[in-house]
Protein backbone atom coordinates (compact mmCIF):
# COMPACT_ATOMS: atom_id res chain seq x y z
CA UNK A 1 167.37 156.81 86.24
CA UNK A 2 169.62 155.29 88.37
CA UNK A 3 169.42 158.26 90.83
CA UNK A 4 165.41 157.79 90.99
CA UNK A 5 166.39 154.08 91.70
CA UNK A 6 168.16 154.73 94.93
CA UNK A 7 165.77 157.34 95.96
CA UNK A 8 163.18 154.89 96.01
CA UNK A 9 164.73 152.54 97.15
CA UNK A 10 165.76 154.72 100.58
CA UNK A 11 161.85 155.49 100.76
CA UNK A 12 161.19 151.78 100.91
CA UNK A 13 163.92 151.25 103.32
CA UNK A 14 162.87 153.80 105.44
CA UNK A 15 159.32 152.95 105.39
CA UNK A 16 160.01 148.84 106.67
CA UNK A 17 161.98 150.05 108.80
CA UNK A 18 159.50 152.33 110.68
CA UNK A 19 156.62 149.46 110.23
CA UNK A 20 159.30 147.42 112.15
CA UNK A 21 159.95 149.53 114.91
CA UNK A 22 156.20 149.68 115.36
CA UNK A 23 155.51 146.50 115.63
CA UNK A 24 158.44 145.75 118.10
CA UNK A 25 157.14 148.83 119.93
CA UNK A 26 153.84 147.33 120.26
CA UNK A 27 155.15 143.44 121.68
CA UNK A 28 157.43 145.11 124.38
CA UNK A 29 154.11 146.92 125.34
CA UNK A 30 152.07 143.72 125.64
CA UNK A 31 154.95 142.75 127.76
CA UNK A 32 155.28 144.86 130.30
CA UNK A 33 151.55 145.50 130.94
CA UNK A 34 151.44 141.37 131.28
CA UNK A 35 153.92 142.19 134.24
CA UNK A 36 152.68 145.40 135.50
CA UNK A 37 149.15 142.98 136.01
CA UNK A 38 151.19 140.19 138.09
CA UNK A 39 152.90 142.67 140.34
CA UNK A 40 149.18 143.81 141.11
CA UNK A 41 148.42 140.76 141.58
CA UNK A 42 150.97 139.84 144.05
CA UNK A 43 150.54 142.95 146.27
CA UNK A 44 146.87 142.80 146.28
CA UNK A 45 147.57 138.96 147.87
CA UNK A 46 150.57 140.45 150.26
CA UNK A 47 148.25 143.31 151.19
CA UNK A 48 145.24 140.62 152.12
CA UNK A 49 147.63 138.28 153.89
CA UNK A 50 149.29 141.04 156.04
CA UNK A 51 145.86 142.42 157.01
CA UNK A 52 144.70 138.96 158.39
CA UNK A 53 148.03 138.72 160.26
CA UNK A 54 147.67 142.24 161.56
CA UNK A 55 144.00 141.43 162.99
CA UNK A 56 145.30 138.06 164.23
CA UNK A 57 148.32 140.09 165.91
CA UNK A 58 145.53 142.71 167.55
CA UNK A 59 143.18 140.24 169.06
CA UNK A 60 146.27 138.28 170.42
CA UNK A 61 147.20 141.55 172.24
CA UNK A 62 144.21 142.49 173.38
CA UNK A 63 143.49 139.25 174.91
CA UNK A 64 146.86 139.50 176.59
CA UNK A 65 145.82 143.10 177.76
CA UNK A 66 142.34 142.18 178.89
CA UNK A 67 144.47 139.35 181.32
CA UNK A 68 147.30 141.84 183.00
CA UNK A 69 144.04 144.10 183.66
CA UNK A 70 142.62 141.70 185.40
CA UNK A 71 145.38 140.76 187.13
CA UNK A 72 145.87 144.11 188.41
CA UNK A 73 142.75 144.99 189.39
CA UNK A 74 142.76 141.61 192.01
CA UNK A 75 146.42 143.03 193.34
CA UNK A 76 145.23 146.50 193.59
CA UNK A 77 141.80 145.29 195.85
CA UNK A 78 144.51 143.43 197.68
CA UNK A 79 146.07 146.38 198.62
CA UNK A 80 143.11 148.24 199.36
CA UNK A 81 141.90 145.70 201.44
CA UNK A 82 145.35 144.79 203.65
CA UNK A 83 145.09 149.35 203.91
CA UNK A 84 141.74 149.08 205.10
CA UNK A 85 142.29 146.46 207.75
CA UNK A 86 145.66 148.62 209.16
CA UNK A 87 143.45 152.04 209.23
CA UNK A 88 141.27 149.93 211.48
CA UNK A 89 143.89 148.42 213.63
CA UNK A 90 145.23 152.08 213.90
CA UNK A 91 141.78 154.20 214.47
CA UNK A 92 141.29 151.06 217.33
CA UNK A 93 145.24 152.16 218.96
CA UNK A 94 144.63 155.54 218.92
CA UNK A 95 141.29 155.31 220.91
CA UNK A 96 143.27 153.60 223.01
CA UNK A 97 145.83 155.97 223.54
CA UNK A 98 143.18 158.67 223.70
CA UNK A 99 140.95 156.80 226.52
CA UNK A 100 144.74 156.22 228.49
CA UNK A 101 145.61 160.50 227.91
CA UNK A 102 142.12 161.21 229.39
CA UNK A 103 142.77 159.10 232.08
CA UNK A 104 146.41 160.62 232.46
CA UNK A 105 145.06 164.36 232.10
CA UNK A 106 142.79 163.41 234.87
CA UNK A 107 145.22 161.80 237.07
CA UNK A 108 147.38 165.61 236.10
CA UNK A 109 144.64 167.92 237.50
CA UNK A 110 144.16 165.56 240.83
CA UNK A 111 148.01 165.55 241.65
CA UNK A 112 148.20 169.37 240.01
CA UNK A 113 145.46 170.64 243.03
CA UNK A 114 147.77 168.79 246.17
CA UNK A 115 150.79 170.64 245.01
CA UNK A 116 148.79 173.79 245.58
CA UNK A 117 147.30 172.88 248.51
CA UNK A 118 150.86 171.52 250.08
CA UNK A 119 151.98 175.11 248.67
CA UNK A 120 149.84 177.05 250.31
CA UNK A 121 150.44 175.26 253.68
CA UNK A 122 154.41 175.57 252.73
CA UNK A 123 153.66 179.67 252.52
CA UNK A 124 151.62 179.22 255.63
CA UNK A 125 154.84 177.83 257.18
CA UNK A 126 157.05 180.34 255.98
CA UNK A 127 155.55 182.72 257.31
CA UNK A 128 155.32 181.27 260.51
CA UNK A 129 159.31 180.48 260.51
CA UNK A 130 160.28 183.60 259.31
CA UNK A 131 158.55 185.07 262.14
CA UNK A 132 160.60 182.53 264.13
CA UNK A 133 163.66 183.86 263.04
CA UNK A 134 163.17 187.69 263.39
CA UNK A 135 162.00 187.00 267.12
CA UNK A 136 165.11 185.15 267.34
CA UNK A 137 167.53 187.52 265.45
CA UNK A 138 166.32 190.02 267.98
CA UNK A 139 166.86 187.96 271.03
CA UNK A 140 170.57 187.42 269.47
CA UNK A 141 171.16 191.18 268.78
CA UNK A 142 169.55 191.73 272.43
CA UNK A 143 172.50 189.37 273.57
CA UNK A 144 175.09 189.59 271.98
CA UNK A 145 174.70 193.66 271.72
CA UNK A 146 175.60 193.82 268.15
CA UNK A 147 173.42 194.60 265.00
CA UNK A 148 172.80 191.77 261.97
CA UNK A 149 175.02 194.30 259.89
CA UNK A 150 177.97 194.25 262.10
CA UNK A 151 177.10 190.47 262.39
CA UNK A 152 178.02 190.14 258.63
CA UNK A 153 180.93 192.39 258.57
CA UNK A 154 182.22 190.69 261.27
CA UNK A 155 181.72 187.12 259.60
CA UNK A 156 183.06 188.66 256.35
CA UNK A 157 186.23 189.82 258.07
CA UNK A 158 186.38 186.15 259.52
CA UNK A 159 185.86 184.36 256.02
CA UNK A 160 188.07 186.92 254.14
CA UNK A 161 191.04 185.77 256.89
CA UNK A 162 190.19 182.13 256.21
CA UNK A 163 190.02 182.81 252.54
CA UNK A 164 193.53 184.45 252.20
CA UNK A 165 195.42 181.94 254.96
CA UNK A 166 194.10 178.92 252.78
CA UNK A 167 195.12 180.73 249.43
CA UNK A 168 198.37 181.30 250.54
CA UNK A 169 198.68 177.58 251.68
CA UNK A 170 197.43 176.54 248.13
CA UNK A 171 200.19 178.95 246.47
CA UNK A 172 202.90 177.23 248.68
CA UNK A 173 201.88 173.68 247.93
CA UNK A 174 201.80 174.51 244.20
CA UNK A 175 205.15 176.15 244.14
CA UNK A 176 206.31 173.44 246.09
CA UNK A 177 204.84 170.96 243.60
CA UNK A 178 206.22 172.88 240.66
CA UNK A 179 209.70 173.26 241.99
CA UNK A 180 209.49 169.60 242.61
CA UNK A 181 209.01 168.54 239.52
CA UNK A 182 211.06 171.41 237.73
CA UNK A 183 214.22 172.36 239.47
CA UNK A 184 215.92 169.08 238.89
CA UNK A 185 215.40 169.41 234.80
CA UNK A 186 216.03 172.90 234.81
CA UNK A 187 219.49 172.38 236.77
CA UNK A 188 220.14 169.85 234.56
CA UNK A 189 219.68 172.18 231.39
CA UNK A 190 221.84 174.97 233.19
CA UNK A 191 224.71 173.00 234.44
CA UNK A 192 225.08 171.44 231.17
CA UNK A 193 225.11 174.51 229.07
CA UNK A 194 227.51 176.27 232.09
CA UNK A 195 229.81 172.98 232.00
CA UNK A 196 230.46 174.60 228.16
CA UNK A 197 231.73 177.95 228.87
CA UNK A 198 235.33 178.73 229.64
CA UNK A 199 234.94 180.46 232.96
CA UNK A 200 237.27 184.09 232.01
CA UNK A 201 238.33 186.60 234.31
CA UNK A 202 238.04 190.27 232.42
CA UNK A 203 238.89 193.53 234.02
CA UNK A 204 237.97 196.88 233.03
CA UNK A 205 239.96 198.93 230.83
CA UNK A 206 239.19 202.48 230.62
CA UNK A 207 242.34 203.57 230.01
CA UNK A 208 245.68 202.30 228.22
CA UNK A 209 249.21 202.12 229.33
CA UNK A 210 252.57 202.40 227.15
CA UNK A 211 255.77 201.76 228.23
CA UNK A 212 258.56 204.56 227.51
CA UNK A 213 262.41 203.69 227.09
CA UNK A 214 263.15 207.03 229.16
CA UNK A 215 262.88 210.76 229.46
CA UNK A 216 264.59 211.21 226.20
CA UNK A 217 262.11 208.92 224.07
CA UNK A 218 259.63 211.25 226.29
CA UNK A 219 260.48 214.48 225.02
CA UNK A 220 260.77 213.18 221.26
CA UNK A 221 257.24 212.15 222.13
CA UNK A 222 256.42 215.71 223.06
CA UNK A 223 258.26 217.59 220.19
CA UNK A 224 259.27 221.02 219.99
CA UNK A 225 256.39 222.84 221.74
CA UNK A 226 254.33 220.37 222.03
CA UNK A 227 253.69 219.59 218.13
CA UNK A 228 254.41 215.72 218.13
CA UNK A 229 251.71 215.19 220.88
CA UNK A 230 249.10 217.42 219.55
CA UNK A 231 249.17 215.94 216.48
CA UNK A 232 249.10 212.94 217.79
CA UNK A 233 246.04 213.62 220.31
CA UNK A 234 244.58 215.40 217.13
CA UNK A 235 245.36 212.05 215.07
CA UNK A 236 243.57 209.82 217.26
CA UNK A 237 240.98 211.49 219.52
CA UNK A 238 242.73 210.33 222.94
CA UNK A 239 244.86 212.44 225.73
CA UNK A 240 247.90 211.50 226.53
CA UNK A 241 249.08 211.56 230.28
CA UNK A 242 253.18 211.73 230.48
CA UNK A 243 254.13 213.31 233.61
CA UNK A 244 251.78 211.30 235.82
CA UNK A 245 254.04 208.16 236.16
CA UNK A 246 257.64 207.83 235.36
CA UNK A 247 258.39 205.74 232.19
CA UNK A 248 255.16 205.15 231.44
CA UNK A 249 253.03 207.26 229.28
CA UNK A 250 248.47 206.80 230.30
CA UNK A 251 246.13 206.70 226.91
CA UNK A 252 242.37 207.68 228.69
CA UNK A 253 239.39 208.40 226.29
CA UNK A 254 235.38 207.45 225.94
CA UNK A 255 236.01 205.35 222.92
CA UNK A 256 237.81 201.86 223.24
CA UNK A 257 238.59 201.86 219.62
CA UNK A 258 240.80 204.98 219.63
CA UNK A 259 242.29 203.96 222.47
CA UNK A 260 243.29 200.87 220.37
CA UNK A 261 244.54 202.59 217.66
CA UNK A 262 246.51 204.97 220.09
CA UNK A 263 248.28 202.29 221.89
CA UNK A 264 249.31 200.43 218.84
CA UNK A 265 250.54 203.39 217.15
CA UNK A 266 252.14 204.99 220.09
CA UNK A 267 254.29 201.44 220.38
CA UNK A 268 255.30 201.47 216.86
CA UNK A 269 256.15 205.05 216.90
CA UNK A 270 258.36 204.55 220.15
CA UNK A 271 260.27 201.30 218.55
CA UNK A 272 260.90 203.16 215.28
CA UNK A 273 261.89 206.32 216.62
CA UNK A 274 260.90 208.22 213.99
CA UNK A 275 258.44 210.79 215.40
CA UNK A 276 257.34 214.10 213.61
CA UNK A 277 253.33 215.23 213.04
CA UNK A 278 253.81 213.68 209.14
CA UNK A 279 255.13 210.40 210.34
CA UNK A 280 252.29 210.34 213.11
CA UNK A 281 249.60 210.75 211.14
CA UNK A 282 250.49 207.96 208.50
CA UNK A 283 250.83 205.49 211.53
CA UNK A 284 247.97 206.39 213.00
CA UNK A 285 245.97 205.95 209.49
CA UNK A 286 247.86 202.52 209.01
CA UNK A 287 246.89 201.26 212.39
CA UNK A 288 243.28 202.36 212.10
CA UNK A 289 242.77 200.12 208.99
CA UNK A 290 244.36 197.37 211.08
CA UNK A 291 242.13 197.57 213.79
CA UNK A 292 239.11 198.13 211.35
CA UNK A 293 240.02 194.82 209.89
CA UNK A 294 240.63 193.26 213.06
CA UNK A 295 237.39 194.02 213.98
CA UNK A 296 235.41 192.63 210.52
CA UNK A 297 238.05 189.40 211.11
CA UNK A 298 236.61 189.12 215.27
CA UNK A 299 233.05 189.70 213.89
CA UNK A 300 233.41 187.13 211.30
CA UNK A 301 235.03 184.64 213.94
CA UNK A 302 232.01 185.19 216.09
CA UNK A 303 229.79 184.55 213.79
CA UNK A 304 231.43 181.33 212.19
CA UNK A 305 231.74 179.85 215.72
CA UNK A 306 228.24 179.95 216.17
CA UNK A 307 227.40 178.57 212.99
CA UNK A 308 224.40 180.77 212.86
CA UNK A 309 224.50 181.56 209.26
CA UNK A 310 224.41 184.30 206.59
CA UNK A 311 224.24 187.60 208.50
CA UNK A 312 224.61 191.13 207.41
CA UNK A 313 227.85 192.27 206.90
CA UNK A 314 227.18 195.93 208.72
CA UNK A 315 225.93 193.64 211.76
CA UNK A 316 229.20 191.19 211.28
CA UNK A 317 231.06 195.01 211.64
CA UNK A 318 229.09 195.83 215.05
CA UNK A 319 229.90 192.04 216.50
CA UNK A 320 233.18 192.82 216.30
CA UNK A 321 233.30 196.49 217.45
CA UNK A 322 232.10 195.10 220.78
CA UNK A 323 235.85 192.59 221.13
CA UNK A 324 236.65 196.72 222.18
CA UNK A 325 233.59 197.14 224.84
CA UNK A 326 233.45 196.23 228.41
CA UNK A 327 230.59 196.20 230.97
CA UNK A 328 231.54 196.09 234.85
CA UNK A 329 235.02 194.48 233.63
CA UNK A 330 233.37 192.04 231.21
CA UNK A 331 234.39 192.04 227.56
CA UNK A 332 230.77 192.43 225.42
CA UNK A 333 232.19 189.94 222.66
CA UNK A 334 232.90 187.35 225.00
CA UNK A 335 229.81 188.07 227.10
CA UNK A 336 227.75 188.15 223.54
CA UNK A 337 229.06 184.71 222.63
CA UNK A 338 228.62 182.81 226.17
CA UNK A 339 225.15 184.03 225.42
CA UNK A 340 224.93 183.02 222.30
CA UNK A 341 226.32 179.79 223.24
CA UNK A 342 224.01 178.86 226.63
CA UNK A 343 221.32 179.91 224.86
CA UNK A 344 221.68 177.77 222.12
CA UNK A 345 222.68 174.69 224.33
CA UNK A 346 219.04 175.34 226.58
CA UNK A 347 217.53 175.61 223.29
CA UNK A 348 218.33 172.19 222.16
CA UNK A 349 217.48 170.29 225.33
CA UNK A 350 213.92 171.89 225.07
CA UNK A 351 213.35 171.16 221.35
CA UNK A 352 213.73 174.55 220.20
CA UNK A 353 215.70 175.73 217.25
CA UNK A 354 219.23 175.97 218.15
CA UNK A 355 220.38 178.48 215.38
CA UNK A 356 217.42 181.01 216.19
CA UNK A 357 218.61 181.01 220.05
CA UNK A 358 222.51 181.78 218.89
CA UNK A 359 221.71 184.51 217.07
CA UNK A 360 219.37 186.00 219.03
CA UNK A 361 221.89 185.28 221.82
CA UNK A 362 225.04 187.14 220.07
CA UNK A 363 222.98 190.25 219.23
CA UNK A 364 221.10 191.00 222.04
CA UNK A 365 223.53 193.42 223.74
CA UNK A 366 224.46 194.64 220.24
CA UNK A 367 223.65 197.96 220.19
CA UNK A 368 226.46 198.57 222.59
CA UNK A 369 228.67 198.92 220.22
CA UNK A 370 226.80 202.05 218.75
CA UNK A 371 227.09 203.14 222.16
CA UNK A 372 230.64 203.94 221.51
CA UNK A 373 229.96 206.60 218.84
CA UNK A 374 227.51 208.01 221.37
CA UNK A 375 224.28 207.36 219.63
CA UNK A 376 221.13 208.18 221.45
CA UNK A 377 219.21 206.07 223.36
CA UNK A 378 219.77 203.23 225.43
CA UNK A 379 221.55 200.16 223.71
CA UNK A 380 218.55 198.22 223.99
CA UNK A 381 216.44 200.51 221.99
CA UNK A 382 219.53 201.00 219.69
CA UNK A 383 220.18 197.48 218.78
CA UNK A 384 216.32 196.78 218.09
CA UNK A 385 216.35 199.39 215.40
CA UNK A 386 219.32 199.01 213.80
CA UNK A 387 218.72 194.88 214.11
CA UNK A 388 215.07 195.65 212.81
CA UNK A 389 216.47 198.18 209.76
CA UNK A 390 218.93 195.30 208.55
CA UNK A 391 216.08 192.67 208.14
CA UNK A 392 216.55 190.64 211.46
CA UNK A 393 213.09 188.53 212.38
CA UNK A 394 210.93 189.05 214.69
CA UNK A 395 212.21 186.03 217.47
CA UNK A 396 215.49 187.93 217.20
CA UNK A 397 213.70 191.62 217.84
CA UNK A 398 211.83 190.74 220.61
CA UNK A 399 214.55 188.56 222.64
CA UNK A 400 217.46 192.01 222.45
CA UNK A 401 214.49 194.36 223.17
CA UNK A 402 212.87 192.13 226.17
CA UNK A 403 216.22 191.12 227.75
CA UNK A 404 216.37 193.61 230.02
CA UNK A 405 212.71 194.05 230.59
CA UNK A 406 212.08 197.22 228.52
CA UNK A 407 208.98 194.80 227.29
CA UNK A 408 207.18 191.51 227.79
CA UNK A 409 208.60 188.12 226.35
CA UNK A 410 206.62 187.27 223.10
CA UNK A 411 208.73 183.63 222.37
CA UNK A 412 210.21 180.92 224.09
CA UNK A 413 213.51 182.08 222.76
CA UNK A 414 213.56 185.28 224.46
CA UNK A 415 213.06 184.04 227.92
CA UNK A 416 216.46 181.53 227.11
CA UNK A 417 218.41 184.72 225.89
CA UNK A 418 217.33 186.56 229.50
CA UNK A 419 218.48 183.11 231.37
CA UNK A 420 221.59 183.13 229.64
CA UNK A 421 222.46 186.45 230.08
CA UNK A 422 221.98 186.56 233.61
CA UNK A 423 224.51 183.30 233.81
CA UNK A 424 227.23 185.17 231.76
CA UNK A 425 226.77 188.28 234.04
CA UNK A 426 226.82 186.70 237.87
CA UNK A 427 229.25 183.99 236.99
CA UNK A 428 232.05 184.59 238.81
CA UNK A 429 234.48 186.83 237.63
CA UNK A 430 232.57 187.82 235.08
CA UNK A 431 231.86 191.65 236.25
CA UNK A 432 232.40 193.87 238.70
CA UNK A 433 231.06 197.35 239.56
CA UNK A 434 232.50 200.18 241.70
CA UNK A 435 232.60 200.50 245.49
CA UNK A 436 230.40 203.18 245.75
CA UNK A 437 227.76 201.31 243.14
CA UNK A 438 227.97 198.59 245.35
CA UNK A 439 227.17 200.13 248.34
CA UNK A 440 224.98 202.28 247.14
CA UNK A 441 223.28 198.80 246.03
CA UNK A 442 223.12 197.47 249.66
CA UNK A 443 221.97 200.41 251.08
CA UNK A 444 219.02 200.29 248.52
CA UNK A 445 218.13 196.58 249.54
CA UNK A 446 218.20 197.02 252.99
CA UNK A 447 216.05 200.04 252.95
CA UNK A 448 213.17 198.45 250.58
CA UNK A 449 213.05 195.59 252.94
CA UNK A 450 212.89 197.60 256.01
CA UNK A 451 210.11 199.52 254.16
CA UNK A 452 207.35 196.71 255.02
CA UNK A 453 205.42 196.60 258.21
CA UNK A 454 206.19 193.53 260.64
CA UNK A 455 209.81 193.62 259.53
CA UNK A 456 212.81 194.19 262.53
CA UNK A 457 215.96 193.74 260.46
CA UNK A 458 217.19 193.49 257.01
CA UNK A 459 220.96 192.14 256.42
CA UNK A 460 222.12 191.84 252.88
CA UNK A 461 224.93 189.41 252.35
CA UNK A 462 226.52 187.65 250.28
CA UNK A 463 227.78 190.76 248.66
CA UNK A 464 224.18 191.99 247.76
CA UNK A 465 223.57 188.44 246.39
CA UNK A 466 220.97 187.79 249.21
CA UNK A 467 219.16 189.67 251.65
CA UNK A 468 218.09 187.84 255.00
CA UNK A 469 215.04 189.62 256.67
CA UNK A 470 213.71 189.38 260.44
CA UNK A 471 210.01 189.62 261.08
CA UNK A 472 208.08 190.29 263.87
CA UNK A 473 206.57 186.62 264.88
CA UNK A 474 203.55 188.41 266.76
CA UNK A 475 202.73 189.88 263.67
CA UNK A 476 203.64 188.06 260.69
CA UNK A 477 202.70 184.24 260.90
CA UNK A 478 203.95 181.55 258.74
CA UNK A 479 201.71 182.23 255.54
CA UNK A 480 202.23 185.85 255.91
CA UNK A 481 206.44 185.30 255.68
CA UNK A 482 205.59 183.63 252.27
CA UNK A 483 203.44 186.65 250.90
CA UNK A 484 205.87 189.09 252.45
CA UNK A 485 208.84 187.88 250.30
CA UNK A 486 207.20 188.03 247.11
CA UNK A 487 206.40 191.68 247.49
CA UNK A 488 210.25 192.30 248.88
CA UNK A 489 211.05 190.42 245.62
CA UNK A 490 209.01 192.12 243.15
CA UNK A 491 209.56 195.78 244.52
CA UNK A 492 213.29 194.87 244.21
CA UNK A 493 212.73 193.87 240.99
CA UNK A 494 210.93 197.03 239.95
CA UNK A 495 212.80 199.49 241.38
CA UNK A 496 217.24 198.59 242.03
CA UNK A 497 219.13 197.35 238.71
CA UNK A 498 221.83 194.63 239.71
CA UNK A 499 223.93 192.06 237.80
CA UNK A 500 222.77 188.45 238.46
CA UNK A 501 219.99 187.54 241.02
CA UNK A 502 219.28 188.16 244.31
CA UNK A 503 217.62 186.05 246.99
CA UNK A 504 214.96 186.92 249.59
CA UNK A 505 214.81 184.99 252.82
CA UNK A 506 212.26 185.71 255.81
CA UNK A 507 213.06 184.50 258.86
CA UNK A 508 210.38 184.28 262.02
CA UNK A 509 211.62 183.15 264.96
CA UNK A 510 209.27 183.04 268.32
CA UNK A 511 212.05 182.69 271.38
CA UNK A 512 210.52 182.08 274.89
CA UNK A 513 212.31 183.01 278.26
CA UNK A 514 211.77 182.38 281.80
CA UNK A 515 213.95 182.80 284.72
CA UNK A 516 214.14 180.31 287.49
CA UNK A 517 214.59 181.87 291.19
């Protein structure tokens, strides 16, 4: 029973509560619908009020439209009209200007048919004076018995005279001029880079002299048989000369350097006494490193003088080699670094660079000392290549291989290195040459110069340092004796070699005589 009670009693429950829900259901519907009808309200009002503002909005605009139109349209006629009234100003100019070309063209044609009428008469004229001349060209041939053709040639001959006189004149005026204005800076430049150098007298050495005690330190020197001195000639690559002069013993070979190492070890031999072929040949090995060094230390010295830099040490080797060369009695090394040093000066005066014209000055003569081992080829070409294979530039290769001519000048440089080298050489003291070379060289001088037409005599003087020429005053005038040196000076130049420099001077003279009775 009690069971059924709370079983029915759930049912009841469950039933008020579902008649509940349903009617709470239905007032929340009621609700919302009661808003869902004001919201439609309110947008239906918002929708109306926006669309009266939007077709206020649109008539505003299109009134403002309609008035910028209109606007427009009365600038745009202004425009046309201002246009309108300019193409009429312009179309009013140009017929103008048309009427005024017609008029012109007109004016053209009228002055166009005088200038062929005046050239027609002109032609008429012509005619008429070249007719003229003919009949007077004949009347001169007639006269003067001598064709128009030889007429010209004969004129020609005249102008070419003229021509050449007056271009000589211009030539002497602008050497004139240009000596003028150059020879006092250039003496300048020269004496002060001369005023440098230590004048030194050098002589020749060919051969080497030793001193000997007496006959007895001579025959030690000999040996038994001859051993001590061939081993010693065979040692050193020299010939020894005893019997030519009492107590004195001569050295003579080719190379300077084994000469050297002859000498020194021929001395040192003689002061210790001890002389067999063993005790040779150690002296002569110890005195050849000596003078090897010797010659690295003079190369080194050379180059540190200058202050011409890092150099390579095979080319420090050769600069030394040459303290052991001579040319016509001067010593290369010295001669090398006079260059070296002249050259540099000159260079500084004329703004170029001073360490450029010291090298180039010290190695120019460089491949004399390759000479020595008798290389072939001149020691011009020598130095160049050996200079060139040991990385040298190219200021440095063209001033050793243009020095002496062998080719043309490319820098500055290389003209200061031929300058300088021709001071070293003809300073004096510096060389000198053999008598027979010498005359030999006189003989040559005179003969070129007597070689020319309108020359008498040639004298050279100054011991070959100038040649004085005497013309022929009937046939070389003044302007002639100016043209006639040059070509003594270059075909001296081209053809004799000669230390220094050598000046040309042509002399005319006219002398007149009369005798009074």
């Amino acid at each position: 029973m009690t069971i059924l009670i709370i079983v029915l009693s759930g049912i009841i429950g469950l039933a008020i509560g579902v008649a509940g829900m349903t009617m709470y259901t239905k007032a929340g519907l009621n609700k919302d619908q009661q808003k869902a009808e004001q919201i439609l309200a309110k947008a239906q009002s918002d929708a109306e009020a926006k669309v009266k503002q939007a077709v206020l909005d649109g008539k505003t605009q299109v009134h403002e439209m309609k008035v910028e139109a209109e606007k427009e349209i009365k600038e745009r006629k202004a425009e046309a009209t201002e246009l309108e009234t300019k193409l009429l100003r312009r179309e009013d100019s140009l017929n103008f200007r048309d009427e005024a070309l017609n008029q012109k063209e007109k004016d053209l044609s009228e002055q166009q048919r005088k200038v062929k009428d005046r050239l027609a008469a002109l032609e008429g004229k012509e005619k008429q004076l070249q007719q003229e001349i003919d009949r007077q060209i004949e009347v001169l041939e007639g006269v003067a018995r001598m064709t128009s053709q030889e007429a010209k040639e004969e004129l020609f001959a005249l102008v070419e005279k003229q021509i050449e006189h007056e271009t000589l004149a211009f030539i002497k005026e602008k050497e004139d001029e240009a000596r003028s204005q150059a020879n006092v800076k250039a003496q300048e430049i020269i004496a002060m880079s001369i005023e440098r150098m230590a004048q030194q007298e050098t002589t020749d050495r060919t051969v080497s002299v030793v001193a000997i005690p007496g006959e007895e330190m001579k025959g030690r020197i000999i040996g038994r048989e001859g051993r001590n001195i061939r081993a010693f000639e065979q040692a050193t690559g020299v010939e020894l000369n005893i019997d030519d002069t009492p107590d004195l013993i001569t050295i003579t070979c080719f190379n300077p350097i084994r000469r050297e190492v002859a000498r020194l070890a021929l001395e040192f031999l003689i002061k210790d006494g001890r002389i067999q072929p063993g005790r040779i040949e150690e002296v002569v090995k110890k005195f050849q490193q000596e003078v090897d060094q010797e010659i690295q230390k003079a190369g080194e010295e050379a180059v540190f003088k200058l202050g011409i830099g890092k150099i390579d040490r095979e080319i420090v080797k050769l600069i030394g080699t040459l303290k052991y060369r001579f040319s016509y009695g001067q010593n290369a090394l010295q001669h090398s670094i006079e260059v070296a040093l002249i050259a540099g000066a000159m260079a500084v005066e004329l703004g170029l660079n001073q360490h450029m014209a010291k090298r180039a000055g010290l190695l120019h003569d460089i491949g004399k000392a390759l000479n020595i081992d008798q290389q072939e080829g001149s020691h011009v070409e020598l130095g160049y290549k050996f200079c060139k294979k040991h990385g040298e530039k190219e200021i440095v290769l063209n001033a050793i291989q243009s020095h002496h001519g062998d080719v043309e000048p490319k820098f500055l440089t290389s003209h200061l290195v031929i300058a300088a080298d021709t001071i070293s050489a003809a300073r004096p003291g510096a060389r000198k040459e053999s008598a027979q070379a010498y005359i030999n060289r006189l003989e040559n001088l005179e003969k070129i110069a007597n070689g020319f037409e309108g020359v008498t005599h040639a004298f050279a003087i100054q011991a070959g340092r100038e040649i004085r020429i005497m013309v022929q005053p009937e046939q070389v005038d003044d302007l002639k004796c100016l043209q006639l040196a040059r070509q003594i000076r270059e075909k001296i130049e081209s053809e004799l070699t000669y230390p220094g420099q050598i000046k040309v001077n042509v002399i005319r003279e006219v002398r007149a005589q009369e005798i009074a009775k």
